[in-house]
Protein backbone atom coordinates (compact mmCIF):
# COMPACT_ATOMS: atom_id res chain seq x y z
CA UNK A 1 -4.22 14.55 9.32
CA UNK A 2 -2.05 11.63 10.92
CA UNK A 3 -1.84 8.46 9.90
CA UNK A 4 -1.20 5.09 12.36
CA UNK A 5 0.46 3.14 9.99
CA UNK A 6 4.01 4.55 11.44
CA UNK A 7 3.04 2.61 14.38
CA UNK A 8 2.27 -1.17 12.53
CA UNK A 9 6.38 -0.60 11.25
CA UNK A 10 9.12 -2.43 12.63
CA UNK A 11 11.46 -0.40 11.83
CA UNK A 12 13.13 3.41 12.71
CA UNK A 13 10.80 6.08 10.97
CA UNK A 14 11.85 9.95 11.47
CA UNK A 15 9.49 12.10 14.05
CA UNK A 16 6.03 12.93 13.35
CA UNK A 17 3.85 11.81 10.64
CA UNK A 18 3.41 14.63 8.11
CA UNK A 19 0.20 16.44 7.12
CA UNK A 20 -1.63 14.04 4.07
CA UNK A 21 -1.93 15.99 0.77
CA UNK A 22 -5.01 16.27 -0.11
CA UNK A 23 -4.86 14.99 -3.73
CA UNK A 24 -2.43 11.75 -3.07
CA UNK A 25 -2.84 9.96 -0.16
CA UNK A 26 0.82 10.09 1.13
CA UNK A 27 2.54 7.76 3.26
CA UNK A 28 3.94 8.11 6.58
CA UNK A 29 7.77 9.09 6.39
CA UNK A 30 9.71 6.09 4.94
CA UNK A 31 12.14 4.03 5.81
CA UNK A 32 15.98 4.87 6.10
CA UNK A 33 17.58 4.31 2.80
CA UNK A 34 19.35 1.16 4.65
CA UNK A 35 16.32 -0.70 4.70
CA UNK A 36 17.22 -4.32 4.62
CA UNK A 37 14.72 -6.98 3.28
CA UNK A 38 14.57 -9.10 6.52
CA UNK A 39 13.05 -5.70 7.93
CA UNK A 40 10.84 -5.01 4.58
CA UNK A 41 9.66 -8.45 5.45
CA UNK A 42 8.25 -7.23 9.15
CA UNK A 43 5.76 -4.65 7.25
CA UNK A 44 3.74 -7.64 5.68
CA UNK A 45 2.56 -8.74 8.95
CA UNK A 46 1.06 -5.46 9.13
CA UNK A 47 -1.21 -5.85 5.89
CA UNK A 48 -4.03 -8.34 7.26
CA UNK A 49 -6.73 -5.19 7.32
CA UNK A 50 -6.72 -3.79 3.90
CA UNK A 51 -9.25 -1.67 1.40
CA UNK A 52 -9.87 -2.72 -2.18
CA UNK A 53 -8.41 0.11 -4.22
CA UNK A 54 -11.07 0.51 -6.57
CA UNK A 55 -12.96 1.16 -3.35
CA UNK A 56 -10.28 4.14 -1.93
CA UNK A 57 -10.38 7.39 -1.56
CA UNK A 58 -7.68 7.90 -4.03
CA UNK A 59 -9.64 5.89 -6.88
CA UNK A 60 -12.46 8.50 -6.79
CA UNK A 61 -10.68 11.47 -6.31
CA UNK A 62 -8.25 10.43 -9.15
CA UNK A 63 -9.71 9.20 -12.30
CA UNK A 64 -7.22 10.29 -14.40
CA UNK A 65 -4.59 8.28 -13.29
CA UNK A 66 -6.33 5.40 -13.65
CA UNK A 67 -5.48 3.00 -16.94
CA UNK A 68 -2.36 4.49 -17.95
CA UNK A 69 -0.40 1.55 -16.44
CA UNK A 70 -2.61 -1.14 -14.83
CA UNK A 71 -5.80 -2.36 -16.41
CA UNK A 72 -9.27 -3.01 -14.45
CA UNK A 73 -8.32 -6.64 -13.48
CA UNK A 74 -4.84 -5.12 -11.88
CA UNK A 75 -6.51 -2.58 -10.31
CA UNK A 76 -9.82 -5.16 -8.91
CA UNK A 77 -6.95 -7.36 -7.29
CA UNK A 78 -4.88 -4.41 -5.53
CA UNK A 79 -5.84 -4.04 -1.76
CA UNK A 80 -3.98 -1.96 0.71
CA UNK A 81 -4.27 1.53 2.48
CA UNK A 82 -2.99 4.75 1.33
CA UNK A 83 -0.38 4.70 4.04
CA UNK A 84 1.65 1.48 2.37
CA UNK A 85 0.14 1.55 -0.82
CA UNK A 86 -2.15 -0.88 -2.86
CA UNK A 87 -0.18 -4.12 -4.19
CA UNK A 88 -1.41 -7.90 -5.12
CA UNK A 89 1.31 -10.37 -4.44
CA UNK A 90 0.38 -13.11 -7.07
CA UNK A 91 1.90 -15.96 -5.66
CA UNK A 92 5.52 -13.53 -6.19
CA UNK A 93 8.77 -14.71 -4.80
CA UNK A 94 11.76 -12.88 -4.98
CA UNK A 95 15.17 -14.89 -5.97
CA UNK A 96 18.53 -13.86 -5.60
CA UNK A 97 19.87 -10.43 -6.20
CA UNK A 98 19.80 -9.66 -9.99
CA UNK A 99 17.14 -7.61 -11.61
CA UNK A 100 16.15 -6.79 -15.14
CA UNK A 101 15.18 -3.19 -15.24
CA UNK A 102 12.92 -1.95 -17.64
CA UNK A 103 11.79 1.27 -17.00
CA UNK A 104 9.16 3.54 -15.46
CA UNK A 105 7.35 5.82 -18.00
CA UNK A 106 5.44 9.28 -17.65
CA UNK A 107 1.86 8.51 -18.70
CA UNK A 108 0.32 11.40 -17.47
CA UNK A 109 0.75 15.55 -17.76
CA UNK A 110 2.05 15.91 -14.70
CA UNK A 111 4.24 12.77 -14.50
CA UNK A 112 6.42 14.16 -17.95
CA UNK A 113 7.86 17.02 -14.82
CA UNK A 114 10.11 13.77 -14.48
CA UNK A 115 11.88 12.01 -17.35
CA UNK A 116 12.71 8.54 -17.94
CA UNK A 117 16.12 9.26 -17.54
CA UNK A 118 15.89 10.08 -13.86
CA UNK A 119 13.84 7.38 -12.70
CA UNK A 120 16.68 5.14 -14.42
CA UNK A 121 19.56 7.26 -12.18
CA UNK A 122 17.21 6.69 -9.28
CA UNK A 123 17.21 3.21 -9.87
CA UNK A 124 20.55 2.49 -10.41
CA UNK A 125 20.90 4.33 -6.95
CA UNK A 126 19.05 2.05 -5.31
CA UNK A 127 20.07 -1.19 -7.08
CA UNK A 128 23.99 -0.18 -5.81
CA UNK A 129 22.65 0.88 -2.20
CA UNK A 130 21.25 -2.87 -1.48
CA UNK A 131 24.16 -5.12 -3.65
CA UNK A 132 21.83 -5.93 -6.68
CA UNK A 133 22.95 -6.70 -10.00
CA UNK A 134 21.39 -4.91 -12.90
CA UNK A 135 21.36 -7.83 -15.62
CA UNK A 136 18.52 -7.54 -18.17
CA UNK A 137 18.48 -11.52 -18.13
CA UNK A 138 17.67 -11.69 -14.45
CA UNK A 139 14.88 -13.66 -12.93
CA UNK A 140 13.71 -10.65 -11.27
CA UNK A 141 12.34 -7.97 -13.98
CA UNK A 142 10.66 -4.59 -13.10
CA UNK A 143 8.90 -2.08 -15.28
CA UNK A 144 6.01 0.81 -14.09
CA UNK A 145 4.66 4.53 -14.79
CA UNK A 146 4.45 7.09 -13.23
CA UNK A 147 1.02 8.74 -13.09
CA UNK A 148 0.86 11.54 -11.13
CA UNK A 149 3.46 13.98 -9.71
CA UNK A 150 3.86 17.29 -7.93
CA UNK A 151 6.48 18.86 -9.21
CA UNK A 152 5.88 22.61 -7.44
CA UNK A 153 4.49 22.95 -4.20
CA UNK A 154 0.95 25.05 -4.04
CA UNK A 155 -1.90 25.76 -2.30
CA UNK A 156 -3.76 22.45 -3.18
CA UNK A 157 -0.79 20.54 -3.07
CA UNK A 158 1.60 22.05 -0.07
CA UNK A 159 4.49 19.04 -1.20
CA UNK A 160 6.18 17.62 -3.88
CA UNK A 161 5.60 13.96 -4.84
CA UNK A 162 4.74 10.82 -6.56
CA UNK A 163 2.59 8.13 -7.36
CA UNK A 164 3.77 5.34 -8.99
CA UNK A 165 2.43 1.42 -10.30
CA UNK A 166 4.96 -1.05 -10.89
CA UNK A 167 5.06 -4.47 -11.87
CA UNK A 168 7.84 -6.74 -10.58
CA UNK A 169 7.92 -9.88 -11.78
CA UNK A 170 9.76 -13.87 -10.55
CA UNK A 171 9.26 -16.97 -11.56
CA UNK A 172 6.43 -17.46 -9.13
CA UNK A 173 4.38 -14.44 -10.34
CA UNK A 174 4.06 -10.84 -10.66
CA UNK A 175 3.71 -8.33 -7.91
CA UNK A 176 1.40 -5.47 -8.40
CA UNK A 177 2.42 -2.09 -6.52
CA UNK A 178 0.57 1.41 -6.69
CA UNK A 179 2.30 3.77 -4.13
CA UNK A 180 2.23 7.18 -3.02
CA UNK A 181 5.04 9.65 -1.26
CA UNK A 182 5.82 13.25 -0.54
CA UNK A 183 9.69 14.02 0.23
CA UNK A 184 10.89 17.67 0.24
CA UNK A 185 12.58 17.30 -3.05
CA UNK A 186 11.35 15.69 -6.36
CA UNK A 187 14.75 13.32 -6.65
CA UNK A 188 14.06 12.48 -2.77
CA UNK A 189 10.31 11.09 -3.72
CA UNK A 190 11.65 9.35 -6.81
CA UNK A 191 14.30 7.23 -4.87
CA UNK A 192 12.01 7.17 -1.91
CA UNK A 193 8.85 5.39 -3.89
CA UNK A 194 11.33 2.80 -5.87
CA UNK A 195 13.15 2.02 -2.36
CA UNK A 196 9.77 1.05 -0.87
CA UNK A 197 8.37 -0.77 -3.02
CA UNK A 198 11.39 -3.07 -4.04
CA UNK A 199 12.34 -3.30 -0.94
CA UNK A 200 8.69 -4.96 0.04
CA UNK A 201 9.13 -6.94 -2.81
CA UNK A 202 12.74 -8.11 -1.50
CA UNK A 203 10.76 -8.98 1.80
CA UNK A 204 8.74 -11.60 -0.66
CA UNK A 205 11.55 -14.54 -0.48
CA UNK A 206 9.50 -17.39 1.09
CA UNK A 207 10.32 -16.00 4.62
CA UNK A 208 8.50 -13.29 4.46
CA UNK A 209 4.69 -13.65 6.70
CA UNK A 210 1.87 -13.26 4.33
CA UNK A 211 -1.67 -11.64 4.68
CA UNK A 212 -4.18 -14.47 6.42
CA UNK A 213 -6.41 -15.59 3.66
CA UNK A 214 -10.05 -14.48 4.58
CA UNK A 215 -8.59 -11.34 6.15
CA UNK A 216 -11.31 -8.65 6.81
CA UNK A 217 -11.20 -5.84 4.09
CA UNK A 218 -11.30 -1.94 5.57
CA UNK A 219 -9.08 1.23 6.43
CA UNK A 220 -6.45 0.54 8.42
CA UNK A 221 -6.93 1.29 12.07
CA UNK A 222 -5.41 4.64 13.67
């Protein structure tokens, strides 16, 4: 199956979209590790046509990762696609460069393949990449779960992955994220789902084009 949504990016993305799995809806390949925010900011134009989540594919076909993290009014306010994910922005703003990291927890079977230690080292990774200082007083705090994960490639699911919700929080709000990605290693999809997402959230600093209110609700287009 191939997915459009490479084409609504701004920004370098490798070759060929790869095959969806067909128990998490994953995401066209990502970004290059380099992503800046001024480019995360270019994907938000992109969001205007957008499903309710409860609504998804991915909601019906997954049950049990449901309400291990985010609670039915979370989940009723997230709105996206299952190449970019599901989020709610909240009125979020992100300030400065400091964030307050507070972990990402296991919450399902599946998701204790990966320990909290790693999504920490994945983190910190990240964090150092794009200049930001880990400070657990910062404006900026982050926290999630994990609830699902392929941890060995099968017949039902032919790569290994993640899906993640996390909550990042400013003074202006609280952004709401639920995303989805396959990589070719397990410590590739780790640093690949944390990179998105924070790096979206980075693209949230008041400069950053937001989804037109009234927006019509639906898959995103091919």
């Amino acid at each position: 199956m191939r997915s459009g949504l490479g084409l609504l990016l701004c920004l370098p993305l490798t070759a060929q979209v790869p095959r969806l799995s067909t128990r998490w809806p994953m995401p066209p390949p990502a970004p290059k590790a380099d992503l800046t925010p001024g480019a995360a900011a270019a994907l938000w134009q992109q969001l205007d046509i957008r499903e309710p989540f409860l609504a998804s594919m991915e909601a019906r076909r997954e049950p049990q990762s449901l309400f291990r993290f985010f609670g039915k009014q979370d989940y009723e306010k997230l709105r996206g696609n299952p190449g970019l994910g599901y989020f709610a922005a909240g009125g979020f703003r992100w300030v400065g460069t400091r964030i307050a990291w507070q972990g990402l927890r296991p919450v399902t079977p599946d998701a204790a393949a990966v320990p909290e230690q790693a999504w920490d080292a994945a983190f910190r990774k990240i964090a150092n990449r794009h200049g930001w200082q880990v400070d657990p007083r910062a404006p900026i705090r982050v926290r999630g779960a994990c609830v699902g994960c392929v941890a060995e490639p099968s017949a039902r699911e032919p790569e290994r992955g993640v899906c993640i919700e996390l909550q990042v929080t400013s003074p202006t709000g609280t952004l709401l994220y639920r995303f989805s990605i396959a990589r070719p290693t397990l410590a590739e999809a780790l640093g690949a789902s944390l990179d998105w997402v924070l790096c979206c959230a980075a693209g949230l600093d008041g400069t950053a084009p937001q989804p037109r209110k009234g927006a019509k609700h639906g898959p995103a287009q091919p």
